[in-house]
Protein backbone atom coordinates (compact mmCIF):
# COMPACT_ATOMS: atom_id res chain seq x y z
CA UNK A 1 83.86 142.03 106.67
CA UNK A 2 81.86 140.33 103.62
CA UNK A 3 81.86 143.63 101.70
CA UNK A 4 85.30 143.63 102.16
CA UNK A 5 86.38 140.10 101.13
CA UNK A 6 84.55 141.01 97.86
CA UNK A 7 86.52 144.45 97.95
CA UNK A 8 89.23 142.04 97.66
CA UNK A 9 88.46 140.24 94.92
CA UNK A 10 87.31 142.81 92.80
CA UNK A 11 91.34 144.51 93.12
CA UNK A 12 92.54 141.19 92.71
CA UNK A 13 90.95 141.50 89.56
CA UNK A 14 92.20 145.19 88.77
CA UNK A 15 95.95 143.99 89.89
CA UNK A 16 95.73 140.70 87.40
CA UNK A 17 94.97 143.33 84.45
CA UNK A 18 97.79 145.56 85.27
CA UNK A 19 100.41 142.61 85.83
CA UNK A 20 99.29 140.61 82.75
CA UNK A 21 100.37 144.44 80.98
CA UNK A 22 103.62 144.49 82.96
CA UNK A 23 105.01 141.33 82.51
CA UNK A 24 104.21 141.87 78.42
CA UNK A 25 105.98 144.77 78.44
CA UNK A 26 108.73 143.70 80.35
CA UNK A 27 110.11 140.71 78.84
CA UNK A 28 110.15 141.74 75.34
CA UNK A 29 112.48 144.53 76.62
CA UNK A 30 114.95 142.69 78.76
CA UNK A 31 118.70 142.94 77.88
CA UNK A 32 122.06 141.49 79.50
CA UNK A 33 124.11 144.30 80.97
CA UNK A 34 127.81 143.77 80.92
CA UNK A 35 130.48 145.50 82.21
CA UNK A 36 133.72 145.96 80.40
CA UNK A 37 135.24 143.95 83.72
CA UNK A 38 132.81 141.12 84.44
CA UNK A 39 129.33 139.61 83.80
CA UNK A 40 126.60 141.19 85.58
CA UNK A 41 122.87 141.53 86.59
CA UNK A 42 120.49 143.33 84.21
CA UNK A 43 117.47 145.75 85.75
CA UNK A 44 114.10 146.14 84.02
CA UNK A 45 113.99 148.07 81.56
CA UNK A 46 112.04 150.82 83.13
CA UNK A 47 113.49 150.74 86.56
CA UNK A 48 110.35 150.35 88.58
CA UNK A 49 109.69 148.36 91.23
CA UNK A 50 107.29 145.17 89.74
CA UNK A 51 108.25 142.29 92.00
CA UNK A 52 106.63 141.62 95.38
CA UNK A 53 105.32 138.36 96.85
CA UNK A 54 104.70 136.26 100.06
CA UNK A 55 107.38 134.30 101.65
CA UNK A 56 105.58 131.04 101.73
CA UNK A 57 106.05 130.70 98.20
CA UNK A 58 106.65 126.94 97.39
CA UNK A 59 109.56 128.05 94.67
CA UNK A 60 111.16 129.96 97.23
CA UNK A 61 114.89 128.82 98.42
CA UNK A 62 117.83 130.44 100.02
CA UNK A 63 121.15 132.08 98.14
CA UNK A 64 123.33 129.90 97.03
CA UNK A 65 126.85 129.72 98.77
CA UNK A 66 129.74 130.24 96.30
CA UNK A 67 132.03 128.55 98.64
CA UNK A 68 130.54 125.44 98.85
CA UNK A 69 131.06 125.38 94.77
CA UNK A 70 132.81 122.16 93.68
CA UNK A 71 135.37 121.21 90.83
CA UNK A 72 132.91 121.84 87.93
CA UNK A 73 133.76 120.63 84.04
CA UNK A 74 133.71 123.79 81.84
CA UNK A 75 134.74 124.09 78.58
CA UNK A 76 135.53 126.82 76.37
CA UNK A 77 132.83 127.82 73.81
CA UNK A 78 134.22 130.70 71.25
CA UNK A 79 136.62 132.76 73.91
CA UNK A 80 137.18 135.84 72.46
CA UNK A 81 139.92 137.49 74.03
CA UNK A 82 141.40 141.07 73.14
CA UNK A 83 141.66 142.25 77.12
CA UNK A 84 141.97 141.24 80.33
CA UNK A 85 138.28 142.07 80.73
CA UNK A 86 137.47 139.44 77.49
CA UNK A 87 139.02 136.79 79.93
CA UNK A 88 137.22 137.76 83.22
CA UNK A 89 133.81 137.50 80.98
CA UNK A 90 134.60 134.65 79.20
CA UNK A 91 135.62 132.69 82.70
CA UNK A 92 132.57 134.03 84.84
CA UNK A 93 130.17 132.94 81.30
CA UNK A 94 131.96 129.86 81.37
CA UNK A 95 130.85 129.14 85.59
CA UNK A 96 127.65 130.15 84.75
CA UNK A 97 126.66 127.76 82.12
CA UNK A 98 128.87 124.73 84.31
CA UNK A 99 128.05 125.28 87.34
CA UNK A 100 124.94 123.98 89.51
CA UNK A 101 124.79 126.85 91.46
CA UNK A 102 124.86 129.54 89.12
CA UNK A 103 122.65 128.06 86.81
CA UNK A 104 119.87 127.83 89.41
CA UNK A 105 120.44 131.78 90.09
CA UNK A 106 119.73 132.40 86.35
CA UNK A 107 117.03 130.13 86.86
CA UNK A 108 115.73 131.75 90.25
CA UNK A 109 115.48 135.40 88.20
CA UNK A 110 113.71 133.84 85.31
CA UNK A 111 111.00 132.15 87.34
CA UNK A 112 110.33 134.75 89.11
CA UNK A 113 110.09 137.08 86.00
CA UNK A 114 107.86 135.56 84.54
CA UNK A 115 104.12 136.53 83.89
CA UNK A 116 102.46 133.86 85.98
CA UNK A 117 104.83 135.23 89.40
CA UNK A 118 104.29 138.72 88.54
CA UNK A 119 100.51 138.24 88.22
CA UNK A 120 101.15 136.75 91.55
CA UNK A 121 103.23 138.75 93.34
CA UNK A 122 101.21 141.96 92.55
CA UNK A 123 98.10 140.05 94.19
CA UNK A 124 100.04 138.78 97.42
CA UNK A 125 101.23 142.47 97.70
CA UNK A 126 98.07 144.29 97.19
CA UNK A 127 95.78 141.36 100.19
CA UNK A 128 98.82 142.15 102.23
CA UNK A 129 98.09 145.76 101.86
CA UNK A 130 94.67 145.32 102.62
CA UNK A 131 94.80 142.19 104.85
CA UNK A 132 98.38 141.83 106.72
CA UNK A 133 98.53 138.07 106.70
CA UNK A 134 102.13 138.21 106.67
CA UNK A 135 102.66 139.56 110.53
CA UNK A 136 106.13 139.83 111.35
CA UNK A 137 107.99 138.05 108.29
CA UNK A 138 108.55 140.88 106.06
CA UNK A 139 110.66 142.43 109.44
CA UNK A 140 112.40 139.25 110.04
CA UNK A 141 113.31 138.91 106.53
CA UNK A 142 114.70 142.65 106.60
CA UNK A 143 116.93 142.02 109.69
CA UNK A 144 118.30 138.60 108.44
CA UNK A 145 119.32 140.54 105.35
CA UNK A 146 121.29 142.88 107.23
CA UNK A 147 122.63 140.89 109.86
CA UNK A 148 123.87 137.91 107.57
CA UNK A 149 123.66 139.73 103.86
CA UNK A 150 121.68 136.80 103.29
CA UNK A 151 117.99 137.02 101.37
CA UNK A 152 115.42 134.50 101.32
CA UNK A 153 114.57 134.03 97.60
CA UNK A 154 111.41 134.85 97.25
CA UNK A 155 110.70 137.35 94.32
CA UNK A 156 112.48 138.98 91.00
CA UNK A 157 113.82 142.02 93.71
CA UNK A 158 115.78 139.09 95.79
CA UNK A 159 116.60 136.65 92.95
CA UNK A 160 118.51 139.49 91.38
CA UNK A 161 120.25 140.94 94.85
CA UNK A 162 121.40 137.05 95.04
CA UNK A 163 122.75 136.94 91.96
CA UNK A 164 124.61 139.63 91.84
CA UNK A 165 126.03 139.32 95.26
CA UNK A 166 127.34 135.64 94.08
CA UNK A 167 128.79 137.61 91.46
CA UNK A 168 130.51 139.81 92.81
CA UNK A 169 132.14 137.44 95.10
CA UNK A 170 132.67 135.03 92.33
CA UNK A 171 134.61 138.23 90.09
CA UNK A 172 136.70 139.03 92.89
CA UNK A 173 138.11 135.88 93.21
CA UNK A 174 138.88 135.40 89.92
CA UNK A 175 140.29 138.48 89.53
CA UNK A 176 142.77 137.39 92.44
CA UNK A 177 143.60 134.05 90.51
CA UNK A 178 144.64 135.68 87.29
CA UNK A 179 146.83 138.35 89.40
CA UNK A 180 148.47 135.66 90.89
CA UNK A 181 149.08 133.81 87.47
CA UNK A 182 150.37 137.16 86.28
CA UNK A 183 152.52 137.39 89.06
CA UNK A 184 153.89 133.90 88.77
CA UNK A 185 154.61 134.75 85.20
CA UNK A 186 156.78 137.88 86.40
CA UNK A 187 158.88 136.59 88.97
CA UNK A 188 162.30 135.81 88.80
CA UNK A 189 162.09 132.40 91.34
CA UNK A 190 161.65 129.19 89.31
CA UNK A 191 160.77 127.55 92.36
CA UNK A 192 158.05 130.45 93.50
CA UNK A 193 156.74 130.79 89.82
CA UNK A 194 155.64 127.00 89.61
CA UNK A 195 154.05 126.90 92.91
CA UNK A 196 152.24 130.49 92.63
CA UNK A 197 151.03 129.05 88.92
CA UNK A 198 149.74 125.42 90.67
CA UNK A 199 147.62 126.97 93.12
CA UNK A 200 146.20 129.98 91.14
CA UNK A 201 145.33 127.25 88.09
CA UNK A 202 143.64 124.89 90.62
CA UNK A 203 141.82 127.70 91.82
CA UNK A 204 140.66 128.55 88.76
CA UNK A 205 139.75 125.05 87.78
CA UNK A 206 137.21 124.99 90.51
CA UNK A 207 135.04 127.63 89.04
CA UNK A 208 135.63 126.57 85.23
CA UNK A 209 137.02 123.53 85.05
CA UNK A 210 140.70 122.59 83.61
CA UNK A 211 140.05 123.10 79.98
CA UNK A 212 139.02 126.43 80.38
CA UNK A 213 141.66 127.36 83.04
CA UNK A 214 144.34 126.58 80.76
CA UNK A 215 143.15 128.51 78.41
CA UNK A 216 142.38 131.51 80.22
CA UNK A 217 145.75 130.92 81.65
CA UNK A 218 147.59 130.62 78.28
CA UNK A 219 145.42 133.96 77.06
CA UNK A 220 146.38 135.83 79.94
CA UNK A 221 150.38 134.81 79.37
CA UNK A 222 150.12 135.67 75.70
CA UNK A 223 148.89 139.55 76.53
CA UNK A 224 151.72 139.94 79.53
CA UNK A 225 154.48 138.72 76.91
CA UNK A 226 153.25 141.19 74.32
CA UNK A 227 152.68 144.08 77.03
CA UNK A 228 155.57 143.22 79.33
CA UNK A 229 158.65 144.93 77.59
CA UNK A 230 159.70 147.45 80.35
CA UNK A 231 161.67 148.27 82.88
CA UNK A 232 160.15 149.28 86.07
CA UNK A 233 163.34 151.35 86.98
CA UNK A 234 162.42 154.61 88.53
CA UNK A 235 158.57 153.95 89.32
CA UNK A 236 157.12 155.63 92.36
CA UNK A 237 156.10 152.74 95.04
CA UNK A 238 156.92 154.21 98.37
CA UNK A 239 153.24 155.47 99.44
CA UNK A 240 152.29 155.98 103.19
CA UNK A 241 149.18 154.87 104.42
CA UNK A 242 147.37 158.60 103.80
CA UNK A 243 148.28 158.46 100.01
CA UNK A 244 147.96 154.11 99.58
CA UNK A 245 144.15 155.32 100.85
CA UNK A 246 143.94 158.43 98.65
CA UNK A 247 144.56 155.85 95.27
CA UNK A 248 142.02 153.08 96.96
CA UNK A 249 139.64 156.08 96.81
CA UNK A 250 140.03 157.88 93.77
CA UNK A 251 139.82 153.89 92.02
CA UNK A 252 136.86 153.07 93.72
CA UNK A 253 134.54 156.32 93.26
CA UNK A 254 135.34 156.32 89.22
CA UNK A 255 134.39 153.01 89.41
CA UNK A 256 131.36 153.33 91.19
CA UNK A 257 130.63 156.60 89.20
CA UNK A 258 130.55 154.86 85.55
CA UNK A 259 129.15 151.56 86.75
CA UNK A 260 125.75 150.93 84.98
CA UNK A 261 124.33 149.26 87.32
CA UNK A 262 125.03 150.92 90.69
CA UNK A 263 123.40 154.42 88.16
CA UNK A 264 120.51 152.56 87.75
CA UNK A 265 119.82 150.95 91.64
CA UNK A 266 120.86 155.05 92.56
CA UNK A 267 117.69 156.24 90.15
CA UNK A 268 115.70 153.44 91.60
CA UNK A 269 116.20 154.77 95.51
CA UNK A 270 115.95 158.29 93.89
CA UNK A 271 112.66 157.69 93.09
CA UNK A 272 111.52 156.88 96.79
CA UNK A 273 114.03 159.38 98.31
CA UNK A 274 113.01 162.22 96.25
CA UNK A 275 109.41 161.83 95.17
CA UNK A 276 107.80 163.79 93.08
CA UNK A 277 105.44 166.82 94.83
CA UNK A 278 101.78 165.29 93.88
CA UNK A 279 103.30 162.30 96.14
CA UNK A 280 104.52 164.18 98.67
CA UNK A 281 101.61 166.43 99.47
CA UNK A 282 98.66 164.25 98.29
CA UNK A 283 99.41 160.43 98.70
CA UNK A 284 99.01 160.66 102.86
CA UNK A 285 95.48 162.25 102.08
CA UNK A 286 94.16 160.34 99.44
CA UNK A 287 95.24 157.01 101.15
CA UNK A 288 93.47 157.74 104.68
CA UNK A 289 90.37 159.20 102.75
CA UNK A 290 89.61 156.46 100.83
CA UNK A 291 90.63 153.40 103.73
CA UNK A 292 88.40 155.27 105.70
CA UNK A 293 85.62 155.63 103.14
CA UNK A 294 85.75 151.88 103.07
CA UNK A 295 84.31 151.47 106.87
CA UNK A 296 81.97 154.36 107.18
CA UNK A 297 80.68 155.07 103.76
CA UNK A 298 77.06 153.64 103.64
CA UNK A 299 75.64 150.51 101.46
CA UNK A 300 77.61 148.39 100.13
CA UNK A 301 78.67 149.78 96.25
CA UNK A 302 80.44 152.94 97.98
CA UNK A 303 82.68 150.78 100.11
CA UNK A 304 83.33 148.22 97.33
CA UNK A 305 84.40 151.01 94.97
CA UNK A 306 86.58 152.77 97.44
CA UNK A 307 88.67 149.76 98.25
CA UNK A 308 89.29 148.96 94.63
CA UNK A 309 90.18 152.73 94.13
CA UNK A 310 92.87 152.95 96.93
CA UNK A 311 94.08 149.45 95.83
CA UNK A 312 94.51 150.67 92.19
CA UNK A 313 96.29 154.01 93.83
CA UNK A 314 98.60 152.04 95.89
CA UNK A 315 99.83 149.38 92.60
CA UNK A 316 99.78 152.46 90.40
CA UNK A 317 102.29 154.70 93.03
CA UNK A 318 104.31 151.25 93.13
CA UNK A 319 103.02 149.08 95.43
CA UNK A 320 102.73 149.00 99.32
CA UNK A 321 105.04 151.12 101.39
CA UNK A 322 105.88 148.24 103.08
CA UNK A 323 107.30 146.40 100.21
CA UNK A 324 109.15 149.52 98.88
CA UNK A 325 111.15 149.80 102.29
CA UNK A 326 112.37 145.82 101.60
CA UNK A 327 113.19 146.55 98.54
CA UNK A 328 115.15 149.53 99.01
CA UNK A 329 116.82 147.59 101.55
CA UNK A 330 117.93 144.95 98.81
CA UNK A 331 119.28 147.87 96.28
CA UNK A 332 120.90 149.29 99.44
CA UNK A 333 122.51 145.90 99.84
CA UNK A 334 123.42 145.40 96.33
CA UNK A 335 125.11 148.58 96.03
CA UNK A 336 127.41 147.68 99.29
CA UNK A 337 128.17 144.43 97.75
CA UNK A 338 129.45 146.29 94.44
CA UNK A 339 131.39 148.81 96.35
CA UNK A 340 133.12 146.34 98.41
CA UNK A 341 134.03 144.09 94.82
CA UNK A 342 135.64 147.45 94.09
CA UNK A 343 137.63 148.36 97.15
CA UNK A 344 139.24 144.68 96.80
CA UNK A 345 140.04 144.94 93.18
CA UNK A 346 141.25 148.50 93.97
CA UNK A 347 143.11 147.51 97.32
CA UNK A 348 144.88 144.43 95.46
CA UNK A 349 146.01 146.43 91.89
CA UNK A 350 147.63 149.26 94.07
CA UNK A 351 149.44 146.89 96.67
CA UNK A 352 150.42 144.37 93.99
CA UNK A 353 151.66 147.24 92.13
CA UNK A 354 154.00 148.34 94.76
CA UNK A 355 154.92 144.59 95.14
CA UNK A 356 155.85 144.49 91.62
CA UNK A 357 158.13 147.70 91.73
CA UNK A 358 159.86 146.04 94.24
CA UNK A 359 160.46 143.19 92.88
CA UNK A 360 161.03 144.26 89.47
CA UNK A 361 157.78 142.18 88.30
CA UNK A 362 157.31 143.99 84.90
CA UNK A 363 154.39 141.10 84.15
CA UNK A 364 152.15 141.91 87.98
CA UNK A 365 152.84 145.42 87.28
CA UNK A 366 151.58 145.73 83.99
CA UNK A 367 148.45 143.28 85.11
CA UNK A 368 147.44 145.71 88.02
CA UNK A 369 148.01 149.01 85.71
CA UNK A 370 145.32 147.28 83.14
CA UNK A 371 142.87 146.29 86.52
CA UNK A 372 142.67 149.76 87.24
CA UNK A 373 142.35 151.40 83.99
CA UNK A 374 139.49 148.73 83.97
CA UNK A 375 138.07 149.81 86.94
CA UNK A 376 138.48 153.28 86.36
CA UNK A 377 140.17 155.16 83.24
CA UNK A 378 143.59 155.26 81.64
CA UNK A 379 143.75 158.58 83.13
CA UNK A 380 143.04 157.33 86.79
CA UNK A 381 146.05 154.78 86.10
CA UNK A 382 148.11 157.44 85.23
CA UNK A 383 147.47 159.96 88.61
CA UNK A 384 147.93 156.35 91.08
CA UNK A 385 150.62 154.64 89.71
CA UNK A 386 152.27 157.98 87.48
CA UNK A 387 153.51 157.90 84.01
CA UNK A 388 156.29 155.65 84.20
CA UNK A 389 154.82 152.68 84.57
CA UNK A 390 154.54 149.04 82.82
CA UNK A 391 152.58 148.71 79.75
CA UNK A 392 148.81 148.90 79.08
CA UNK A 393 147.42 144.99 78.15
CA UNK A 394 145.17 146.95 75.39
CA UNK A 395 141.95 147.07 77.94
CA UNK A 396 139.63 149.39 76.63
CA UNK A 397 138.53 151.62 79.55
CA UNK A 398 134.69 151.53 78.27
CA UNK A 399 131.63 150.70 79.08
CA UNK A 400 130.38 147.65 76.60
CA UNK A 401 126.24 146.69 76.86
CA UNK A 402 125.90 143.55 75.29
CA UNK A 403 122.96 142.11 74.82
CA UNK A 404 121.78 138.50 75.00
CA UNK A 405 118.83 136.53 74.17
CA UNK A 406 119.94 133.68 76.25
CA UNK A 407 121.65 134.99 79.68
CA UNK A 408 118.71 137.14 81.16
CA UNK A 409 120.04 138.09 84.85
């Protein structure tokens, strides 16, 4: 047992060298990514899998809940708006730079990105591997994720999952606020208008504050006006259940499909679902010949070098098996939380669409048109809602990667 204590030390050792590398290597290479629809989380810049640590960390806290947000005071700092996307970023920038909660996400992913916690993390990981001092936490933590979608922040792997899944939430229902505004704008009720503009600007106002809800709200009236110039005569609305699914679909997979992030998190399980064949065939071998080298080998030097070898094997292969199953479980998680920001978006443009048919609402019309080119492509639009339809609101159907020095996520 003493051999092995020093075995210990001597990978903490190897594992401080190789995280002191990573974390260099990472941080001059982080960037912002940014879809063309809302603000999102960025990914290392190689895609591996850097962050693992204990639960007892003393930084650790829970997700924040975007419900229990309150009125916050935002105010608008060079909006630059061309598209409805340009207002969706500029509001959900806006939240993040007011708000307490969203700040301390940004926070959360920072902290634990930075040298000192991967340097840690790589050392709780690899006496974990060795020593399991952790019992049945890392299961509990696993089966509170999926029961509750709730993660205990605790490394870079969860402080990103909880970030994105606030969001997500938080795009959606902004999203729904300016559809609502855009549907206030459209309708032909004085008395419906004003109250369908009150509640969709208070809304708003408790994510951004006033200032900036006006504004958004004035942008977002100043694109239907200039879009808004058509009749909706003759538009096909009348879609059974079979079909309304069919569009929901076809909106959702495009968007899933050209979403940076949910291609990245995909390569990430890739790599564990489809490893390469040295992996496959050798890793089982070389891991039970060297653990058991450690016990029977003779003296003391044989031992002590075999640990330090299967330690260095296990970082360099990425980490303990154990902590790639949790956070596969996390990317899992992440990618259900996109998919179901995307099957609301998709579910409220079509349904609001055939609202807006109805009703002759040239302004919701033309708002859940641009959602789903958005979402998907101009030439998505064009099969779900056909070619007689309101007029685009100029949202470009691209991809944009910004980056920024100051918003890490």
């Amino acid at each position: 047992m003493i051999s092995r204590s020093l075995v210990l030390l001597t990978a903490f050792a190897l594992v401080g060298q190789q995280s002191c590398a990573l974390a260099q290597g990472t941080s001059s290479s982080d960037t912002t990514v940014m879809l063309s629809i809302h603000r999102d989380v960025n990914l290392n810049a190689d895609g591996s899998d850097k962050f693992q640590s204990d639960e007892h960390s003393s930084n650790e806290s829970t997700a924040p809940n975007l419900s229990a947000s309150k009125v916050v005071s935002g105010s608008v700092q060079d909006w630059r708006a061309n598209n409805l996307s340009d207002i969706v970023d500029n509001i959900i920038d806006t939240h993040f730079h007011s708000d307490k909660q969203a700040i301390a996400l940004e926070k959360s992913v920072e902290h634990y990105r930075s040298a000192a916690q991967v340097l840690l993390a790589k050392s709780k990981d690899s006496l974990n591997y060795s020593l399991p001092y952790q019992g049945v936490n890392p299961s509990r933590r696993m089966g509170k994720l999926v029961l509750s979608d709730e993660a205990l922040i605790r490394d870079a792997a969860s402080a990103e999952y909880a970030k994105q899944v606030y969001v997500d939430k938080l795009h959606g229902q902004v999203v729904t606020c300016l559809m609502q505004i855009a549907s206030a704008l459209g309708s032909h009720d004085a008395r419906e208008k004003n109250s369908l503009l009150a509640s969709a600007q208070e809304q708003l106002e408790t994510y951004v504050g006033s200032s900036a809800a006006a504004h958004a709200n004035a942008l977002l009236q100043k694109m239907i006006e200039q879009s808004a110039d058509r009749s909706l005569e003759g538009a096909d609305h009348k879609w059974g259940p079979i079909e309304r699914q069919n569009k929901i679909d076809q909106i959702v997979t495009a968007a899933m499909n050209k979403d940076v992030v949910v291609i990245e998190l995909k390569k990430r399980v890739d790599n564990y679902a489809h490893p390469n064949a040295f992996k496959s065939k050798c890793s089982g071998a070389i891991e039970s010949a060297l653990s058991a080298a450690t016990w029977v080998a003779p003296g003391f030097a044989i031992p002590l070098g075999c640990e330090a070898a299967l330690n260095a094997y296990v970082l360099a292969t990425g980490g303990s098996e154990e902590g790639k199953i949790e956070r596969t479980l996390l990317y899992s998680k992440r990618l259900d939380s996109r998919k179901r920001l995307y099957e609301r978006e998709a579910s409220l443009a079509v349904d609001s669409f055939g609202y807006a048919v109805s009703t002759n609402n040239v302004a919701l019309a033309s708002f859940s048109k641009a959602l789903v080119v958005e979402l998907s492509s101009a030439d998505d639009a064009s099969t779900v809602f056909g070619d007689s339809t309101a007029v685009d609101m100029n949202v470009a159907p691209q991809i944009k990667i910004i980056k920024k020095n100051k918003d890490k996520a």
